[in-house]
C-alpha atoms as a PDB file:
ATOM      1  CA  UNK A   1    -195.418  -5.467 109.593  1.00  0.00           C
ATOM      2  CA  UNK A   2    -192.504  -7.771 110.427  1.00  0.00           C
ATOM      3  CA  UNK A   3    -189.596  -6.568 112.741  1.00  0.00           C
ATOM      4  CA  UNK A   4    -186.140  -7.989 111.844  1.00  0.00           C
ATOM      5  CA  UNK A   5    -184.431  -9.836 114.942  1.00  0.00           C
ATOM      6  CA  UNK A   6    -182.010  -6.423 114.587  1.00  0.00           C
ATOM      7  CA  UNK A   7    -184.948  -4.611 115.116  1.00  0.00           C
ATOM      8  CA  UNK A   8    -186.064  -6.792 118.104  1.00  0.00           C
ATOM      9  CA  UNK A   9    -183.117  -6.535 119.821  1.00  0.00           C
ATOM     10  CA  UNK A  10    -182.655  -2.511 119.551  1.00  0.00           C
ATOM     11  CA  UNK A  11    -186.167  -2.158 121.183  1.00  0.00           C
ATOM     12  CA  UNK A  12    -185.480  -4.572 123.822  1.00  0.00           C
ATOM     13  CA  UNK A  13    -182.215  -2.910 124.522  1.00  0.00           C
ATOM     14  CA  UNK A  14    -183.796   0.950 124.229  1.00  0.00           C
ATOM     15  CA  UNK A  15    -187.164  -0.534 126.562  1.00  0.00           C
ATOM     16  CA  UNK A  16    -189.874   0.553 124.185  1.00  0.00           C
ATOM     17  CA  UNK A  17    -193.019  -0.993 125.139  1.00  0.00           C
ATOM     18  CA  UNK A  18    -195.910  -1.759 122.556  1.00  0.00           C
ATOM     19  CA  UNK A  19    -197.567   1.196 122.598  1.00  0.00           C
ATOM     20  CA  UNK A  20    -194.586   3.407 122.022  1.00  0.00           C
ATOM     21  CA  UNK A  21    -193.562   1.529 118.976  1.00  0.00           C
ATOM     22  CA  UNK A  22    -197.296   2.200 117.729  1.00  0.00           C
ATOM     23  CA  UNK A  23    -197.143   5.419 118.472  1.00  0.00           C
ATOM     24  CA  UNK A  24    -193.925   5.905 116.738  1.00  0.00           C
ATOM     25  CA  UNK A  25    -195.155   3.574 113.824  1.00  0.00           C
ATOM     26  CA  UNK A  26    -198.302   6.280 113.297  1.00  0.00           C
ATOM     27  CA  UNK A  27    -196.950   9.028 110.702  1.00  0.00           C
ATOM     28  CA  UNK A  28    -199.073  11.419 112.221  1.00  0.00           C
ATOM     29  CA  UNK A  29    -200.728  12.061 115.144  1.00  0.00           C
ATOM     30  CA  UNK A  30    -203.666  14.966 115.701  1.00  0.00           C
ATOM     31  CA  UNK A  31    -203.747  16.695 118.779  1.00  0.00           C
ATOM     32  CA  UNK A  32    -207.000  14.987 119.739  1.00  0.00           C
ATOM     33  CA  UNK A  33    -205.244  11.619 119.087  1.00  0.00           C
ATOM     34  CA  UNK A  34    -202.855  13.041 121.002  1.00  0.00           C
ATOM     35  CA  UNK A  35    -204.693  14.073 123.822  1.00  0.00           C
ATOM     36  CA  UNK A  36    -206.970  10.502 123.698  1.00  0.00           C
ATOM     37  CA  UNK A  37    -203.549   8.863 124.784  1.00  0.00           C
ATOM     38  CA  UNK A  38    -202.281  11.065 126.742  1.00  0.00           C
ATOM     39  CA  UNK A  39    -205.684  10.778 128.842  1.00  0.00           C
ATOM     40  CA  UNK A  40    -205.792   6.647 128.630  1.00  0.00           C
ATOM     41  CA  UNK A  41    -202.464   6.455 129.843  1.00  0.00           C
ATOM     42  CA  UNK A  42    -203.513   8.501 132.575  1.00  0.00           C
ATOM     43  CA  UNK A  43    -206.095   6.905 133.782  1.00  0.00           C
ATOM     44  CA  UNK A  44    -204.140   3.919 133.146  1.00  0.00           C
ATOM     45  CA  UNK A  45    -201.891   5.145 136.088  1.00  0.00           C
ATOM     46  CA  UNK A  46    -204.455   5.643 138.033  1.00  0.00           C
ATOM     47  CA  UNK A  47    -205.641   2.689 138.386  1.00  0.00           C
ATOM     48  CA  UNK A  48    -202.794   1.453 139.003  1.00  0.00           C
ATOM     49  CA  UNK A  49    -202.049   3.234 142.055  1.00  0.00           C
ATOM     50  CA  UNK A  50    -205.461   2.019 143.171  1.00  0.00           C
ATOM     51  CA  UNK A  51    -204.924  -1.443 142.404  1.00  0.00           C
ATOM     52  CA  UNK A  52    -201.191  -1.015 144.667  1.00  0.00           C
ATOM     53  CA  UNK A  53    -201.132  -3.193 147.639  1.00  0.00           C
ATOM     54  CA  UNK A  54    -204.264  -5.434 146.542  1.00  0.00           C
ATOM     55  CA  UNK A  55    -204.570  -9.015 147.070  1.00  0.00           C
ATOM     56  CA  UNK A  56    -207.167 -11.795 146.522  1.00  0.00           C
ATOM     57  CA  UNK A  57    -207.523 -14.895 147.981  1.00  0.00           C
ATOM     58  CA  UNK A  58    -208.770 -17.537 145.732  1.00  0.00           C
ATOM     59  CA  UNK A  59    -209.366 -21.476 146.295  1.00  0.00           C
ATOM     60  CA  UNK A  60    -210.708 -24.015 143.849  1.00  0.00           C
ATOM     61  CA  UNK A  61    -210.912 -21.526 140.936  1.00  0.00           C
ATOM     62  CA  UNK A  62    -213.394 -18.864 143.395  1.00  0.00           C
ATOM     63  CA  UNK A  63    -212.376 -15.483 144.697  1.00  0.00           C
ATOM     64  CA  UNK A  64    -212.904 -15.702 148.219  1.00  0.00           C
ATOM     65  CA  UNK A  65    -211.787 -12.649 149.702  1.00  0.00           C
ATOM     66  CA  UNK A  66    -210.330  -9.187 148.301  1.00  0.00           C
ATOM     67  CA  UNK A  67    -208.066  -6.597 150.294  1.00  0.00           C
ATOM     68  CA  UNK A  68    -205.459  -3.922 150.565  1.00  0.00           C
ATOM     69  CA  UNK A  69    -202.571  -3.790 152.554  1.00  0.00           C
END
């Protein structure tokens, strides 16, 4: 489906990311469908906590070392 630029612009200025507008582009959503996103966005976050404060050192396209702050 094509947005217009109008439409562009409104979810830019409301901050909708991608998966919000896909959720709100789905006419209907089961409680298991639901609950399927609720618990990938979840575990979303928590890797993302994990992943806080991690760095890699790289050099001439290898990982050389990996480590948390």
């Amino acid at each position: 489906m094509k947005i217009t630029n109008r439409a562009q612009k409104r979810i830019a200025q409301e901050g909708l990311p991608k998966i919000i507008m896909d959720i709100i582009m789905r006419p209907f959503l089961s409680k298991r469908e639901r609950q399927a996103i609720v618990t990938e966005l979840k575990r979303a976050i928590q890797m993302l906590d994990k992943a806080k404060g991690g760095n890699v050192i790289i050099c001439d396209d290898r990982i050389l070392t990996v480590y948390k702050n």
